[in-house]
PDB file of N, CA and C in Angstrom:
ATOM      1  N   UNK A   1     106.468  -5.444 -80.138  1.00  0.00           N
ATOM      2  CA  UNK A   1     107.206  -6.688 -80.126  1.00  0.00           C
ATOM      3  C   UNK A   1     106.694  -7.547 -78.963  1.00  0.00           C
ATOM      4  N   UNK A   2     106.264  -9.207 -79.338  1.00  0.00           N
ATOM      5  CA  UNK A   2     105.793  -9.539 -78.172  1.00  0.00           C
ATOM      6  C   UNK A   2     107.059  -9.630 -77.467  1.00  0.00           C
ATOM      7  N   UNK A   3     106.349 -10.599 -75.698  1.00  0.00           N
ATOM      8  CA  UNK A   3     107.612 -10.970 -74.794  1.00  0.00           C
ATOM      9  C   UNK A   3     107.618 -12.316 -75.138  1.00  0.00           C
ATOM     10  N   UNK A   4     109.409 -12.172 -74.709  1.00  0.00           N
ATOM     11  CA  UNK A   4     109.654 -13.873 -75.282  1.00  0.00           C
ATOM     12  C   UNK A   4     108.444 -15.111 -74.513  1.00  0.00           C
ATOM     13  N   UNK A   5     108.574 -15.918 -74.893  1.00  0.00           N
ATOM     14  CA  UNK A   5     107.540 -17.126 -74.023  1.00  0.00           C
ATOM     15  C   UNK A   5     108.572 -18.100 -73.226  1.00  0.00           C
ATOM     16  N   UNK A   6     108.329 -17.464 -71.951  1.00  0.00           N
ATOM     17  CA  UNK A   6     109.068 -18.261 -70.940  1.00  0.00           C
ATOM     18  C   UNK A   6     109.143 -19.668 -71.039  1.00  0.00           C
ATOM     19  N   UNK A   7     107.707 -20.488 -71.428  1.00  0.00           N
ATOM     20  CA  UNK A   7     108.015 -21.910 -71.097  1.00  0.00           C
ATOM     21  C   UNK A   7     109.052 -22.749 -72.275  1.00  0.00           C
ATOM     22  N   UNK A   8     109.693 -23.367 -72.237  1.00  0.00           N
ATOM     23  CA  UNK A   8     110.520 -23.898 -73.211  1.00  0.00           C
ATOM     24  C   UNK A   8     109.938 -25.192 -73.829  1.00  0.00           C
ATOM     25  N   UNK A   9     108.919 -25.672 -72.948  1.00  0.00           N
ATOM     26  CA  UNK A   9     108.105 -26.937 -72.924  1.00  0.00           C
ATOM     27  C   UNK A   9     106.806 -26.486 -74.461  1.00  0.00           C
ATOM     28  N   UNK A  10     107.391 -27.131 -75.553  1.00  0.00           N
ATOM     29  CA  UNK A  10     106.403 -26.866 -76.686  1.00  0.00           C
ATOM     30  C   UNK A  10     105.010 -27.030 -75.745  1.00  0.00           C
ATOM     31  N   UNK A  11     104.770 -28.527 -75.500  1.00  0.00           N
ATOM     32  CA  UNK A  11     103.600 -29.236 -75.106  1.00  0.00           C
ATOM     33  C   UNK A  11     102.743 -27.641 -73.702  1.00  0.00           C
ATOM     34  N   UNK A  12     103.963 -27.037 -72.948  1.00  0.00           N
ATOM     35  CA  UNK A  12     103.104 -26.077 -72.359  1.00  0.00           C
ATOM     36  C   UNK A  12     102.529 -24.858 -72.983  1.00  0.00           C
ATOM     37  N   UNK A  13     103.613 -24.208 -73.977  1.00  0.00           N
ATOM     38  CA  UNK A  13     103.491 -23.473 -74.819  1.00  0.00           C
ATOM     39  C   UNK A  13     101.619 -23.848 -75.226  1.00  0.00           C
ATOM     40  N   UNK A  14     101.661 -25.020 -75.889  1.00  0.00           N
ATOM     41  CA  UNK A  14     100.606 -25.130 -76.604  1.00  0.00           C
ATOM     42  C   UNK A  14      99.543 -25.328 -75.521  1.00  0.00           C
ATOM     43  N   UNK A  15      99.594 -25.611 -74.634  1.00  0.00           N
ATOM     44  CA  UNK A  15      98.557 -25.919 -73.385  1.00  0.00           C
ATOM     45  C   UNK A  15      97.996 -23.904 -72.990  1.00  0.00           C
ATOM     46  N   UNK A  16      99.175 -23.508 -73.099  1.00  0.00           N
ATOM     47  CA  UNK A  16      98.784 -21.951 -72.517  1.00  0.00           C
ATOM     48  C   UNK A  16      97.959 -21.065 -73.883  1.00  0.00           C
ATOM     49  N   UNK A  17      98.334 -21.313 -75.123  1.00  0.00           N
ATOM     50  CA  UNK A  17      97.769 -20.465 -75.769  1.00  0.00           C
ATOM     51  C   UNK A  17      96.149 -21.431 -76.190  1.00  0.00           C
ATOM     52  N   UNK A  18      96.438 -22.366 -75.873  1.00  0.00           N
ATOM     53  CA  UNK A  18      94.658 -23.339 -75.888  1.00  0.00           C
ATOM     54  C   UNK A  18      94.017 -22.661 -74.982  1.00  0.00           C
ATOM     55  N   UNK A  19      94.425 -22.353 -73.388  1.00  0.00           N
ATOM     56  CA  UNK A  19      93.720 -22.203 -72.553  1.00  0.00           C
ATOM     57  C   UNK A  19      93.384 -20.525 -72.794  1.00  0.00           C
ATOM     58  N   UNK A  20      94.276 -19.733 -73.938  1.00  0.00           N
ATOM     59  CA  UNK A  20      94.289 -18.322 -74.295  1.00  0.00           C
ATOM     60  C   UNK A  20      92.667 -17.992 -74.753  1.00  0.00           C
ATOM     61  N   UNK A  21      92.728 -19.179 -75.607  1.00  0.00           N
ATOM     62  CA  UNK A  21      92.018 -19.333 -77.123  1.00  0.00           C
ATOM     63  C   UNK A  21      90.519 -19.700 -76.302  1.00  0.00           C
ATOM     64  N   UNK A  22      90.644 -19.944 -75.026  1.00  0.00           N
ATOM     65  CA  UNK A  22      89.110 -20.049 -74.374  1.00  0.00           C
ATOM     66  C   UNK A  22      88.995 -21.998 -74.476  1.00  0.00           C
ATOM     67  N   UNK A  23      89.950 -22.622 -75.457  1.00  0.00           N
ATOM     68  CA  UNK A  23      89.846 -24.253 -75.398  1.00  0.00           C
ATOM     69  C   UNK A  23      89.629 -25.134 -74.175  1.00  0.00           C
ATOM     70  N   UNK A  24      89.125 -25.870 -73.851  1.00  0.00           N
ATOM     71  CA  UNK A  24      89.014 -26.561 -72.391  1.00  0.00           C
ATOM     72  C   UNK A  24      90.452 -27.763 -72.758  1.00  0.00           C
ATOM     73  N   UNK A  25      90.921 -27.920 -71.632  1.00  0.00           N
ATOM     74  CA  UNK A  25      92.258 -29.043 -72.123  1.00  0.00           C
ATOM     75  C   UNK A  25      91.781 -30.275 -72.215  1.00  0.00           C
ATOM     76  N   UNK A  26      92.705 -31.122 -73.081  1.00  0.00           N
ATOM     77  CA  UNK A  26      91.886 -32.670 -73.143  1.00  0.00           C
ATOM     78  C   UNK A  26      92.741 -33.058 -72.257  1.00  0.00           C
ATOM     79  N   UNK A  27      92.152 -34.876 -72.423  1.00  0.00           N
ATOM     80  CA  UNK A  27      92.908 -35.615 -71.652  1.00  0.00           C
ATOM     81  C   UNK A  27      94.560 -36.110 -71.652  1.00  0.00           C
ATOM     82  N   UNK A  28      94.926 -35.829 -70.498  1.00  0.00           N
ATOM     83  CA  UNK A  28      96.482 -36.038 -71.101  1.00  0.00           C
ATOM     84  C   UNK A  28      97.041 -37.701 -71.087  1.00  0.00           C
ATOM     85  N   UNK A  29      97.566 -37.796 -72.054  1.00  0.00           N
ATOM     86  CA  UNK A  29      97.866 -38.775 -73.183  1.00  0.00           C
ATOM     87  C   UNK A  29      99.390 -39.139 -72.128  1.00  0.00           C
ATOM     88  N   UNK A  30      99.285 -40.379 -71.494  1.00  0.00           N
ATOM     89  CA  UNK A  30     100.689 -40.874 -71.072  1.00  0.00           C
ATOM     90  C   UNK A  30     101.872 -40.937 -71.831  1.00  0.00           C
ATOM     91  N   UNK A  31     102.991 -40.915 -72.002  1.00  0.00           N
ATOM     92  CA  UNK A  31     104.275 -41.050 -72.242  1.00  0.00           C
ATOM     93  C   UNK A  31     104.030 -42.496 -72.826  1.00  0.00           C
ATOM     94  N   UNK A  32     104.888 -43.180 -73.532  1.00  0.00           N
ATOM     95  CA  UNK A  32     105.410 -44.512 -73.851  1.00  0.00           C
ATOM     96  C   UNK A  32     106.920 -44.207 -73.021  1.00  0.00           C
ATOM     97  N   UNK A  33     106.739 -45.278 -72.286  1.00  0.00           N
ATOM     98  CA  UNK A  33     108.427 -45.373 -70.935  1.00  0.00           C
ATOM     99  C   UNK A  33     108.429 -47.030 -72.029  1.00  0.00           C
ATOM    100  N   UNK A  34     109.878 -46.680 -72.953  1.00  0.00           N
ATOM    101  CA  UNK A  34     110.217 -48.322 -73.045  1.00  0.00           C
ATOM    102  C   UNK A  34     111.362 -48.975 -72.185  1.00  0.00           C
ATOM    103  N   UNK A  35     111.548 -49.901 -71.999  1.00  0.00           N
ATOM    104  CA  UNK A  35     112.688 -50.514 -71.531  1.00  0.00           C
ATOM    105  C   UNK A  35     113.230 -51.580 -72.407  1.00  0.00           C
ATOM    106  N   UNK A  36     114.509 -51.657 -72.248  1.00  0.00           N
ATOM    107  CA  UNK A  36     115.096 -52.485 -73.179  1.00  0.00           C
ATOM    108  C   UNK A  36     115.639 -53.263 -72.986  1.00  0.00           C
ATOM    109  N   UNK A  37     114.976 -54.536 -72.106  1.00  0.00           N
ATOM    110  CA  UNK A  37     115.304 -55.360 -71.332  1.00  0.00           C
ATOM    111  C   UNK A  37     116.933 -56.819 -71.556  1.00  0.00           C
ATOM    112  N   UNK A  38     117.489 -56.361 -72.736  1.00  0.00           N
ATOM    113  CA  UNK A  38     118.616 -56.803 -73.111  1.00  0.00           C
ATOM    114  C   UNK A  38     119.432 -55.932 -72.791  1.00  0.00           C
ATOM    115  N   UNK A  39     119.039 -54.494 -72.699  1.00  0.00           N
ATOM    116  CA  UNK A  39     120.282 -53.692 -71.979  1.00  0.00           C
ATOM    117  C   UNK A  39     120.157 -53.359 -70.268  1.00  0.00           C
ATOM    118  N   UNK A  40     119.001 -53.851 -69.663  1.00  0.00           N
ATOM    119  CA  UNK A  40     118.721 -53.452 -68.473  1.00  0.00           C
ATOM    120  C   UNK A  40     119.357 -54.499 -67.744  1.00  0.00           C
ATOM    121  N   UNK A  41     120.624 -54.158 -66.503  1.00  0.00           N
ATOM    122  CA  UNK A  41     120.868 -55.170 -65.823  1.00  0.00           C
ATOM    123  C   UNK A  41     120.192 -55.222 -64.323  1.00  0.00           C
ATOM    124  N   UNK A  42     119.164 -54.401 -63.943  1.00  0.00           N
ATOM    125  CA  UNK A  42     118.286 -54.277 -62.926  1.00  0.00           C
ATOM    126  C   UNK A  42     118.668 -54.135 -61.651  1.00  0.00           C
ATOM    127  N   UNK A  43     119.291 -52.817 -62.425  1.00  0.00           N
ATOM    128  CA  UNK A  43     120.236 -52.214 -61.028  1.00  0.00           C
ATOM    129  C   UNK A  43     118.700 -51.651 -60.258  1.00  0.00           C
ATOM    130  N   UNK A  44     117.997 -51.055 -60.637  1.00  0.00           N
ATOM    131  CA  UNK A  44     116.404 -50.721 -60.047  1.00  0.00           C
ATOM    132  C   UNK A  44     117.168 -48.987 -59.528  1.00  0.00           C
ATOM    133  N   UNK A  45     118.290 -48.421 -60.353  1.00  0.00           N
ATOM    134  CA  UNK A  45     117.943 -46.518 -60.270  1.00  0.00           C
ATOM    135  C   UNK A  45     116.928 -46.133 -60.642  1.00  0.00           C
ATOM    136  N   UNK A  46     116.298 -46.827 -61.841  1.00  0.00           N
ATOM    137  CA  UNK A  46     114.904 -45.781 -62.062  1.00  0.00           C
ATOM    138  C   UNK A  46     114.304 -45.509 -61.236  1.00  0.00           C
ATOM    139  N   UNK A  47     113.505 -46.956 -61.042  1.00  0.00           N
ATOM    140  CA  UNK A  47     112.334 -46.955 -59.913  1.00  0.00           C
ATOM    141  C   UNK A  47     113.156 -46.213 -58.839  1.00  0.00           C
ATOM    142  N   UNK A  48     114.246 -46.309 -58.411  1.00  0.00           N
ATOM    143  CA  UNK A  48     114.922 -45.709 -56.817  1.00  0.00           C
ATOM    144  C   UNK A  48     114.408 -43.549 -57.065  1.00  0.00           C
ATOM    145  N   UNK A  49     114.624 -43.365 -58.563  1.00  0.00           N
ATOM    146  CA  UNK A  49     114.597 -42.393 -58.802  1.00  0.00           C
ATOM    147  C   UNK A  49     113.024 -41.209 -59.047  1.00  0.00           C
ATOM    148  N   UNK A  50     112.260 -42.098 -59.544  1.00  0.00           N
ATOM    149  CA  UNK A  50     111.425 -42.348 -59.944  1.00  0.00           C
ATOM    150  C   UNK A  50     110.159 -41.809 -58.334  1.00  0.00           C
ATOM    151  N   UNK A  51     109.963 -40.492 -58.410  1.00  0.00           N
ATOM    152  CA  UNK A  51     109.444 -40.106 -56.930  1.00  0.00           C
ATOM    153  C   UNK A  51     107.749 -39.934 -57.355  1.00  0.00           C
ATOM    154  N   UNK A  52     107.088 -40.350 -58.674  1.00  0.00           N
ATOM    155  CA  UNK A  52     105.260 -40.158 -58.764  1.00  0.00           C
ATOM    156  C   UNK A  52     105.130 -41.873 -58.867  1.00  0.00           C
ATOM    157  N   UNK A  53     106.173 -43.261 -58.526  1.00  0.00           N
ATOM    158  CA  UNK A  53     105.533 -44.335 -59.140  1.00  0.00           C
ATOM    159  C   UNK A  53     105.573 -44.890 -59.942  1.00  0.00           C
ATOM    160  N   UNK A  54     105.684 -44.813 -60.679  1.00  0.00           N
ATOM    161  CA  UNK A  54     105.559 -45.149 -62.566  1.00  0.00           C
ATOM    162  C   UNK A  54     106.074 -46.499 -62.614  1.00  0.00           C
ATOM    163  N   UNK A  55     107.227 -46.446 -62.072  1.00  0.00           N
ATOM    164  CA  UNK A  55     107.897 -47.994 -62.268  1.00  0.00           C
ATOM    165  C   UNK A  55     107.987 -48.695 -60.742  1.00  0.00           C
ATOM    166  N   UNK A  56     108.278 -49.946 -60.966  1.00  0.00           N
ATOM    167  CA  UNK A  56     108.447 -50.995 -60.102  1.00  0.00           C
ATOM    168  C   UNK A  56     109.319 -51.987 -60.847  1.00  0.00           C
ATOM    169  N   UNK A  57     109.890 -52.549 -59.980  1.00  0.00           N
ATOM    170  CA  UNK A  57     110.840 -54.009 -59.866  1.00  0.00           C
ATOM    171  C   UNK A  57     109.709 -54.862 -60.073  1.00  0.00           C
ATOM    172  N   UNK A  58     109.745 -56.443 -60.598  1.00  0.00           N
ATOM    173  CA  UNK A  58     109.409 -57.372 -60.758  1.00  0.00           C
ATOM    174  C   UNK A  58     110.105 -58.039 -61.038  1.00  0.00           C
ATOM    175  N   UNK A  59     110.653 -59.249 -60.036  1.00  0.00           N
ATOM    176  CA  UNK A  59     111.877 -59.727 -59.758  1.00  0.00           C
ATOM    177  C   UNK A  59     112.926 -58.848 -60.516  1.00  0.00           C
ATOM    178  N   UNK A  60     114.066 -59.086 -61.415  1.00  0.00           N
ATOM    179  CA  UNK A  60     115.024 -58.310 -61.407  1.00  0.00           C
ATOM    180  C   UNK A  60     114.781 -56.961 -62.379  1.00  0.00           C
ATOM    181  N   UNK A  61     113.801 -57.086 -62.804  1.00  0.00           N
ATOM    182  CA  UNK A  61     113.454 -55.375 -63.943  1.00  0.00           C
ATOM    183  C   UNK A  61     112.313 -55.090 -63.462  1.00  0.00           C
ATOM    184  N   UNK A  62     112.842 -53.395 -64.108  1.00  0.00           N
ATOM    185  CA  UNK A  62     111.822 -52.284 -64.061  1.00  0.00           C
ATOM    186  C   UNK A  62     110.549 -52.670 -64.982  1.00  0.00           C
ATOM    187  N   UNK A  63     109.519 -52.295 -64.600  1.00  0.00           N
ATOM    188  CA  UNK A  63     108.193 -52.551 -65.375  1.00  0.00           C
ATOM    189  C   UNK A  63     107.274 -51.351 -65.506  1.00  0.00           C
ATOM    190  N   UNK A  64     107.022 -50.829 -65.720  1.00  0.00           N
ATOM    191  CA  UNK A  64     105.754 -49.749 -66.425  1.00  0.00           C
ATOM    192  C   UNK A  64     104.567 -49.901 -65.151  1.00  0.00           C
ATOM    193  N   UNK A  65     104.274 -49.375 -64.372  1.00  0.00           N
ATOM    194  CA  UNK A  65     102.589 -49.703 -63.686  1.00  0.00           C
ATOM    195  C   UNK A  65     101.933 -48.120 -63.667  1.00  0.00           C
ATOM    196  N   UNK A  66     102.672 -47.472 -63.870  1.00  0.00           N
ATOM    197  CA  UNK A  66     101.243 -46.790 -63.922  1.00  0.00           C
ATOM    198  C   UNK A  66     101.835 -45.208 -64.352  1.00  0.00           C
ATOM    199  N   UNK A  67     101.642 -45.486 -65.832  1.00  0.00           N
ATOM    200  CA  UNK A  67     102.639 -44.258 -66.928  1.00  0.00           C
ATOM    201  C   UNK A  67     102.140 -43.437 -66.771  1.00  0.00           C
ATOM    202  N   UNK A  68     100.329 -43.143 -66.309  1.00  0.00           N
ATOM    203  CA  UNK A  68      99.821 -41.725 -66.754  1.00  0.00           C
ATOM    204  C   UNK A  68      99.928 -40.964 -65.450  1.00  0.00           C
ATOM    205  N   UNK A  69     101.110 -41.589 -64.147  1.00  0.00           N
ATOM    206  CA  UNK A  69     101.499 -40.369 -63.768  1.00  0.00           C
ATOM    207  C   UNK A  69     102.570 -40.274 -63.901  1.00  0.00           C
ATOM    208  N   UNK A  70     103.025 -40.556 -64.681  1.00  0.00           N
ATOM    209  CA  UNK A  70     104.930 -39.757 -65.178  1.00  0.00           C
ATOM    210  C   UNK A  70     104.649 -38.654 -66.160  1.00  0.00           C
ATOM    211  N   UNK A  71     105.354 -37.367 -65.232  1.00  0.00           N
ATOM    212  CA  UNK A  71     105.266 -36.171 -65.793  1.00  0.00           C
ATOM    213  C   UNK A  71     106.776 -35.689 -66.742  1.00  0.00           C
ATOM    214  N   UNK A  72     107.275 -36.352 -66.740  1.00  0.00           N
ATOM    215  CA  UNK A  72     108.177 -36.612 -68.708  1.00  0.00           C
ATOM    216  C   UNK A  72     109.151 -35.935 -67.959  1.00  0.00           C
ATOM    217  N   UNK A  73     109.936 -36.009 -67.060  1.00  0.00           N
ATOM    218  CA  UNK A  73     110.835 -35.537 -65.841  1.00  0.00           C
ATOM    219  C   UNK A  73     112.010 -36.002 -66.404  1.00  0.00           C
ATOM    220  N   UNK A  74     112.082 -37.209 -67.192  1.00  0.00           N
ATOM    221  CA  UNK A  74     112.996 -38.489 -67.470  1.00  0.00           C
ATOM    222  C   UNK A  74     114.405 -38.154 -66.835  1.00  0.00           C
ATOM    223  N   UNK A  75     114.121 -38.164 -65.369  1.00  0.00           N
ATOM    224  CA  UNK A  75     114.944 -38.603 -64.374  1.00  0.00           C
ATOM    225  C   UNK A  75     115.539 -40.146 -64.623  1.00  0.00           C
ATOM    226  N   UNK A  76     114.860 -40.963 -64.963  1.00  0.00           N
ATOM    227  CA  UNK A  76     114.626 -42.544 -65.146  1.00  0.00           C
ATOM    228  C   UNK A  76     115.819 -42.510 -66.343  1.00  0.00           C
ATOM    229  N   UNK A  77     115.549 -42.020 -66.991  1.00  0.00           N
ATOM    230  CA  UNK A  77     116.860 -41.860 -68.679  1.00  0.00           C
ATOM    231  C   UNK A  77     118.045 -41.469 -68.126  1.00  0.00           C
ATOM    232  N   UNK A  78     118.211 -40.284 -67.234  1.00  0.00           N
ATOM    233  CA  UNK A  78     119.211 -39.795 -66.962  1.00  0.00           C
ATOM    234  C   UNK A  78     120.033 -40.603 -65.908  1.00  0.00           C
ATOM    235  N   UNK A  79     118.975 -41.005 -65.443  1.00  0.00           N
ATOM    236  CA  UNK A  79     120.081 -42.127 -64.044  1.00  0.00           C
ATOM    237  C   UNK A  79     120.751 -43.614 -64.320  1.00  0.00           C
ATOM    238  N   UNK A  80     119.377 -43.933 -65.626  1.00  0.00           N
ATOM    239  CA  UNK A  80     120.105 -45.359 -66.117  1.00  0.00           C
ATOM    240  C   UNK A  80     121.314 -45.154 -66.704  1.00  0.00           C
ATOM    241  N   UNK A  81     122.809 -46.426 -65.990  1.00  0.00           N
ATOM    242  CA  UNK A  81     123.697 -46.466 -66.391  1.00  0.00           C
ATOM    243  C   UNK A  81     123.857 -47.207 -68.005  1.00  0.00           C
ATOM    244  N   UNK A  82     123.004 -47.730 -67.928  1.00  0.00           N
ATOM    245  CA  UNK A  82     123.063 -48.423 -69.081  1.00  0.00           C
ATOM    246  C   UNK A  82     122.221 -48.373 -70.215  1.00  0.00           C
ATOM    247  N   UNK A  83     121.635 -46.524 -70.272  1.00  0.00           N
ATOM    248  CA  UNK A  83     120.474 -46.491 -71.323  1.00  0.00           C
ATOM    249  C   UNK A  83     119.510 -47.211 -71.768  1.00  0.00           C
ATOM    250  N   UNK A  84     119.163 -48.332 -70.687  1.00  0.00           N
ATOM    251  CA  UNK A  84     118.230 -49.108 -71.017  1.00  0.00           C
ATOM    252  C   UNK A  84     116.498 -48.753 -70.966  1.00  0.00           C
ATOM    253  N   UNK A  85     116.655 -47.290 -70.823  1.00  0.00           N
ATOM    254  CA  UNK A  85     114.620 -46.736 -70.480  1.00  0.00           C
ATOM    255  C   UNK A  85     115.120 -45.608 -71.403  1.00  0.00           C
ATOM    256  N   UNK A  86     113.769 -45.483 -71.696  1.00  0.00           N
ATOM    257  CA  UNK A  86     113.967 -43.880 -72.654  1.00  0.00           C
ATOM    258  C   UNK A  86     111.749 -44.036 -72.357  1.00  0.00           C
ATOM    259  N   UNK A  87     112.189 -42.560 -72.422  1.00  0.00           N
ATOM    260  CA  UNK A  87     110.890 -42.133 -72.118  1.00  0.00           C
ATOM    261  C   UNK A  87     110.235 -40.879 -73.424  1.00  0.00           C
ATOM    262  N   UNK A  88     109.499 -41.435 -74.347  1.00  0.00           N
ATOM    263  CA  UNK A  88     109.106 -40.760 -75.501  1.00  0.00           C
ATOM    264  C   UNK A  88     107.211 -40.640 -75.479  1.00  0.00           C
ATOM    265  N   UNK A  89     107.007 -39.702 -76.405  1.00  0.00           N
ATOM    266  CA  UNK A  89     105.614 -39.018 -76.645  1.00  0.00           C
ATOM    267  C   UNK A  89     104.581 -40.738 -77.565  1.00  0.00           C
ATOM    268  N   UNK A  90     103.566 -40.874 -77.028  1.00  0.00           N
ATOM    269  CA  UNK A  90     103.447 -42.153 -77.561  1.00  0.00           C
ATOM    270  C   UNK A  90     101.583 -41.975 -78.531  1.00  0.00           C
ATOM    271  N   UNK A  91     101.645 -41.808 -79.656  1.00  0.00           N
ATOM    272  CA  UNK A  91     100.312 -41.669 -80.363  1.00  0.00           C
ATOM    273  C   UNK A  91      99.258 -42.623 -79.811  1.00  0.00           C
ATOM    274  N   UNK A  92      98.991 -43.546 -79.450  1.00  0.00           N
ATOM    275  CA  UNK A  92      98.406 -44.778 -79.070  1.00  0.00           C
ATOM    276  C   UNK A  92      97.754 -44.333 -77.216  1.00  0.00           C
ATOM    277  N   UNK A  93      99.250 -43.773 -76.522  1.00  0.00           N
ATOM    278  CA  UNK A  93      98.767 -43.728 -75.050  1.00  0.00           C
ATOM    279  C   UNK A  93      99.025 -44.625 -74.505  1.00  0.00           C
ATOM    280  N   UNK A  94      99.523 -44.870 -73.147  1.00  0.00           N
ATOM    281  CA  UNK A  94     100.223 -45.898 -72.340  1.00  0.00           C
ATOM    282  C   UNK A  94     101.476 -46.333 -72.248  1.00  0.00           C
ATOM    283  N   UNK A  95     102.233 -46.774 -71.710  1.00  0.00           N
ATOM    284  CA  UNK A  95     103.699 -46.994 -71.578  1.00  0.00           C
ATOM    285  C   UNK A  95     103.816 -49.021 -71.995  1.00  0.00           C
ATOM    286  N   UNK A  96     104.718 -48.482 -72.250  1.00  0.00           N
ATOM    287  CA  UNK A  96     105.227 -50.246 -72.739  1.00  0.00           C
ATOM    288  C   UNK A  96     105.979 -50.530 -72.380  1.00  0.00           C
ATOM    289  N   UNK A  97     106.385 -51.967 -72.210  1.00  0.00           N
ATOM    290  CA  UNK A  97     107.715 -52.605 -71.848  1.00  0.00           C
ATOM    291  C   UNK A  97     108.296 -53.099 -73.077  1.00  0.00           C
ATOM    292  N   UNK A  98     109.747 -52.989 -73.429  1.00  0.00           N
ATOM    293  CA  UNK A  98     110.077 -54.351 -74.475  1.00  0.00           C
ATOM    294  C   UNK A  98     111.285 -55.201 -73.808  1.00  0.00           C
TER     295      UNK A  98
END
């Protein structure tokens, strides 16, 4: 019987049995961070929360600068009072604003 697989993280799961399989890892593919700037009243918790960067203020909202180091933590989701960021897997690559 195998042992259970500690990581709960599919995306590591699949990173560990690639690196099993002898695979070299590709490049990792940023998050899409949207914001939903009709629900954001720019209280600025993300960015306050937000400890690799990712976001910044520009005058009163959060903005996207630099997604491919947000490690999918979504601290940023959990702190907004007003569900205005959500942080999802993005086919394309890069983070967006709306």
């Amino acid at each position: 019987m195998p042992a259970p697989d500690p990581s709960p993280n599919p995306e590591t799961r699949e990173a560990a049995a690639d690196q099993a399989a002898g695979k070299k890892p590709g490049p990792k593919i940023p998050p899409e961070i949207r914001i939903n700037v009709s629900w954001c009243k720019g209280c600025g918790l993300c960015v306050d929360y937000c400890n690799r960067g990712v976001l910044e203020m520009e005058g009163v909202l959060p903005h996207v600068v630099k997604a491919e180091r947000c490690t999918r933590c979504m601290q940023c989701e959990a702190i907004c009072p007003d569900f205005a960021i959500e942080v999802g897997d993005s086919a394309a690559g890069g983070g967006n604003a709306r």
